[in-house]
Protein backbone atom coordinates (compact mmCIF):
# COMPACT_ATOMS: atom_id res chain seq x y z
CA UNK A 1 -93.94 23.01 -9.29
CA UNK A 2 -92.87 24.14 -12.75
CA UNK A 3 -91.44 27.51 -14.04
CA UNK A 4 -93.32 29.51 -16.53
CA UNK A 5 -92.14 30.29 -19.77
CA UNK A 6 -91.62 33.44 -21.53
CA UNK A 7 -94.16 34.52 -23.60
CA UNK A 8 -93.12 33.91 -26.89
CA UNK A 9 -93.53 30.24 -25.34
CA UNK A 10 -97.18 30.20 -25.39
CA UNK A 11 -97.91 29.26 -28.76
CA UNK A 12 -101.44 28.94 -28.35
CA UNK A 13 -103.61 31.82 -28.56
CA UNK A 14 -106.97 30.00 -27.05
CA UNK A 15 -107.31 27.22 -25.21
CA UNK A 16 -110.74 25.39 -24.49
CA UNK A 17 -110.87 22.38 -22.10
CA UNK A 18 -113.75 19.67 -21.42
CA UNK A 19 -116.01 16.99 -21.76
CA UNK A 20 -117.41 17.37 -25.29
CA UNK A 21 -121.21 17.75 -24.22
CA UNK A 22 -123.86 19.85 -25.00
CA UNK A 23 -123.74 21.53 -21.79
CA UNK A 24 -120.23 22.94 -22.37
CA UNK A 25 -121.37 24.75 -25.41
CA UNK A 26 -118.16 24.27 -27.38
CA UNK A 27 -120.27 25.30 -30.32
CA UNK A 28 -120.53 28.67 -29.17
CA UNK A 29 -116.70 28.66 -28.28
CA UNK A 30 -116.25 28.06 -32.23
CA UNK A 31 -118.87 30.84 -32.64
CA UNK A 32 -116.36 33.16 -30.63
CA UNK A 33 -113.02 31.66 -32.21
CA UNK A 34 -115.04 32.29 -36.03
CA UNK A 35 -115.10 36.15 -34.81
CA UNK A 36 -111.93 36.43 -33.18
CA UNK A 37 -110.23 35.18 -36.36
CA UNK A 38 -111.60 37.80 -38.51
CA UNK A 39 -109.44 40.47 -36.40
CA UNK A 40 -106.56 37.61 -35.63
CA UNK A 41 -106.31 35.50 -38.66
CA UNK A 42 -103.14 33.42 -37.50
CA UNK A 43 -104.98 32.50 -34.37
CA UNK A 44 -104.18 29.27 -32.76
CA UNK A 45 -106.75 27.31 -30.90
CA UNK A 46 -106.35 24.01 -29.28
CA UNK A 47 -109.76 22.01 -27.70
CA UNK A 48 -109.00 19.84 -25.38
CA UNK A 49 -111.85 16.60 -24.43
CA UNK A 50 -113.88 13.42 -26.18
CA UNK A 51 -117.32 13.35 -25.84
CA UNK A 52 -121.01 13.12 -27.52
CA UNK A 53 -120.38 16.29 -29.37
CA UNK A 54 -116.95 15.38 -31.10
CA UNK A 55 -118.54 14.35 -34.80
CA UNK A 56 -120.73 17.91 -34.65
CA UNK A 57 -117.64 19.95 -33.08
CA UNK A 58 -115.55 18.45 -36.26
CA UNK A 59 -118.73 19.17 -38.55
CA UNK A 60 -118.98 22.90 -37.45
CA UNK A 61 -115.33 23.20 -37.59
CA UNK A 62 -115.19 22.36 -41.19
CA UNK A 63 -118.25 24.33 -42.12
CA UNK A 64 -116.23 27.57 -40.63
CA UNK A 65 -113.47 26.76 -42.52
CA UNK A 66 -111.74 26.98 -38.78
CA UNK A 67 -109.66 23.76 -39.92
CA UNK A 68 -106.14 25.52 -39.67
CA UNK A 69 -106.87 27.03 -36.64
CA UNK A 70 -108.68 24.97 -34.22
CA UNK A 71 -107.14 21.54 -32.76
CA UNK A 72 -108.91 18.90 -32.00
CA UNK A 73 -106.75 17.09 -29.05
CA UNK A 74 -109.32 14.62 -27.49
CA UNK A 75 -108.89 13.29 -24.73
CA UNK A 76 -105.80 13.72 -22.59
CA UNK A 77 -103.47 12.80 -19.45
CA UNK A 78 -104.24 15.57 -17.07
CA UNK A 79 -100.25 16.62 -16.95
CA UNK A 80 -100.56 16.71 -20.82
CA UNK A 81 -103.81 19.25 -20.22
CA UNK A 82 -101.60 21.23 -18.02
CA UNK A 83 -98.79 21.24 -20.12
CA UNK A 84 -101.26 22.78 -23.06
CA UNK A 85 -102.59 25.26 -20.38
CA UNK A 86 -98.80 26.42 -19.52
CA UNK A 87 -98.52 26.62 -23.68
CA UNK A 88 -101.67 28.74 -23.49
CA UNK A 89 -102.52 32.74 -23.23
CA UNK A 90 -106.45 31.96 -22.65
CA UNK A 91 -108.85 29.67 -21.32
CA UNK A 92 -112.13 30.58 -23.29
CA UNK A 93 -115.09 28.33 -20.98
CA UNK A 94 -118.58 28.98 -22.68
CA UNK A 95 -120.20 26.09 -20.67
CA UNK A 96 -123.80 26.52 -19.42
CA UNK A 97 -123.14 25.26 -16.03
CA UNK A 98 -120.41 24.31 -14.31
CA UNK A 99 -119.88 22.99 -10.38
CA UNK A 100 -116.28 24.25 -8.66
CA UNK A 101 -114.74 24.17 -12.16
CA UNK A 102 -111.03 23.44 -11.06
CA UNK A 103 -110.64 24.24 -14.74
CA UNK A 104 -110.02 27.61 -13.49
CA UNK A 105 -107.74 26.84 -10.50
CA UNK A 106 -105.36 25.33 -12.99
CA UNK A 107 -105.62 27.86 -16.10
CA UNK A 108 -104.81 30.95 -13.66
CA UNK A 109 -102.05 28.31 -11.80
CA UNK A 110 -100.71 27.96 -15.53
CA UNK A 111 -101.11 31.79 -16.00
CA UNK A 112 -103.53 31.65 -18.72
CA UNK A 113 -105.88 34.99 -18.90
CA UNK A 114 -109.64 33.57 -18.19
CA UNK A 115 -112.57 34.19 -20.45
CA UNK A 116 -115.75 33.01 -19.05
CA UNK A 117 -119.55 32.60 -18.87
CA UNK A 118 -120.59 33.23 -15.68
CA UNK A 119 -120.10 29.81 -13.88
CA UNK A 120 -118.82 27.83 -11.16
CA UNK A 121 -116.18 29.96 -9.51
CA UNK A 122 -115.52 32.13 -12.40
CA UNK A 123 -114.80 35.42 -11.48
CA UNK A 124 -114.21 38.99 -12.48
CA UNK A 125 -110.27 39.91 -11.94
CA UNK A 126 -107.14 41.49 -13.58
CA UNK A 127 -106.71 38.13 -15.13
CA UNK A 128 -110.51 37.09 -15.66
CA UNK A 129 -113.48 38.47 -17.14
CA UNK A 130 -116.86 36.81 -17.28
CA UNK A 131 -119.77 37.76 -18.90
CA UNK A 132 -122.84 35.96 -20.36
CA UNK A 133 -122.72 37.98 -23.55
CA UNK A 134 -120.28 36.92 -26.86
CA UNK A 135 -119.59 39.98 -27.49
CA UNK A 136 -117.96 41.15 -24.38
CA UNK A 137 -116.34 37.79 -24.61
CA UNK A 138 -114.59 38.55 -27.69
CA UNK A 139 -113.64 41.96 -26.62
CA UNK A 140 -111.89 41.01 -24.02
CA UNK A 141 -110.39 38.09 -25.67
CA UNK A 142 -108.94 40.70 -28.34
CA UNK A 143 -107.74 43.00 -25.75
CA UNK A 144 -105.32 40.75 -24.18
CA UNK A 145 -103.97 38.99 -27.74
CA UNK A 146 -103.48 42.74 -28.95
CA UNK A 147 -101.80 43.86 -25.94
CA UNK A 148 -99.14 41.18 -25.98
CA UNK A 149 -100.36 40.67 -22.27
CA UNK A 150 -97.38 39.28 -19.86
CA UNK A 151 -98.77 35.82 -19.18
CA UNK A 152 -97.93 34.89 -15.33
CA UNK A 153 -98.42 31.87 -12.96
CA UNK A 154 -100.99 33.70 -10.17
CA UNK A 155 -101.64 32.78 -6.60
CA UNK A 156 -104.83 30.10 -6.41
CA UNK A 157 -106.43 28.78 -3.45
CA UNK A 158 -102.77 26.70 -1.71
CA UNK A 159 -104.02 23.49 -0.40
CA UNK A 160 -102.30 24.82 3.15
CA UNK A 161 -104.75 27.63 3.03
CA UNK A 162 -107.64 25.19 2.43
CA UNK A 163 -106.54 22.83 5.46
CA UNK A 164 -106.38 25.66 7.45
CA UNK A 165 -109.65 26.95 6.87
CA UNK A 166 -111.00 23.41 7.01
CA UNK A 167 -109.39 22.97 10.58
CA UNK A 168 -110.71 25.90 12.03
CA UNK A 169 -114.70 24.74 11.12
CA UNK A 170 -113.88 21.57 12.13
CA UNK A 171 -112.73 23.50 15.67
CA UNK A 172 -116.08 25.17 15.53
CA UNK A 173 -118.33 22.19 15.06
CA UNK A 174 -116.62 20.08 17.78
CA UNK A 175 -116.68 22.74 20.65
């Protein structure tokens, strides 16, 4: 359990976490950090993974002259991810596919505002907004760093809720 801190505690603006592959389109997460910047100029961004796509990531950061504003972590302990995410105000995921994407689970648990493609368990909430579509992306995105949103741990699926509901379909299958 942790407390969150106040808001002038989350020094990063944007955080982006994963595997550095193709799939994850991190490209297109610089594409929609390039945009953001030109309304946000002192925007902070912090990329969290290793992967195939590190030397290209680097290559398109340079090229977008995003080099003050976009940190390249690699790859981290888990409770150093989740110390970023508490440090955080948004999880930006532009990945193509995704399976449960815990990701989530532990942004909202860190009470980071969610910005997502429309994967895994991504869904549309007070604190998330999904859509396929950059634009929209960025809107939202821009909405919540202008509106000096109140960042908040929120209420994720509690592992005594998931027992619980595992318990009773166990009950079901062995009647």
């Amino acid at each position: 359990q942790f407390e969150i801190r106040a808001d002038e505690m989350r020094t990063i603006d944007i955080i982006g976490v994963g595997t550095l592959t193709k799939v994850k389109r991190f490209d297109r997460f610089l594409e929609i950090v390039e945009d953001i910047k030109q309304t946000f100029p002192a925007l902070r961004v912090t990329l969290v993974g290793d992967g195939a796509e590190m030397g290209r990531l680097r290559e398109i950061i340079r090229r977008k002259n995003l080099d003050s504003t976009v940190v390249l972590s690699g790859l981290l302990k888990r409770s150093e991810v989740l110390e970023l995410m508490r440090k955080s105000k948004i999880l930006l995921h532009t990945s193509e596919s995704e399976g449960m994407g815990y990701v989530f689970l532990e942004a909202a648990a860190s009470g980071c505002c969610i910005a997502s493609t429309p994967v895994g368990i991504a869904m549309q909430e007070e604190f998330s907004f999904v859509s396929s579509e950059n634009e929209k992306l960025i809107l939202q995105i821009c909405v919540w760093l202008s509106e000096k949103q109140k960042f908040q741990k929120r209420e994720v699926f509690a592992i005594e809720k998931t027992v619980s509901e595992y318990l009773v379909l166990y009950d079901r299958l062995t009647l």
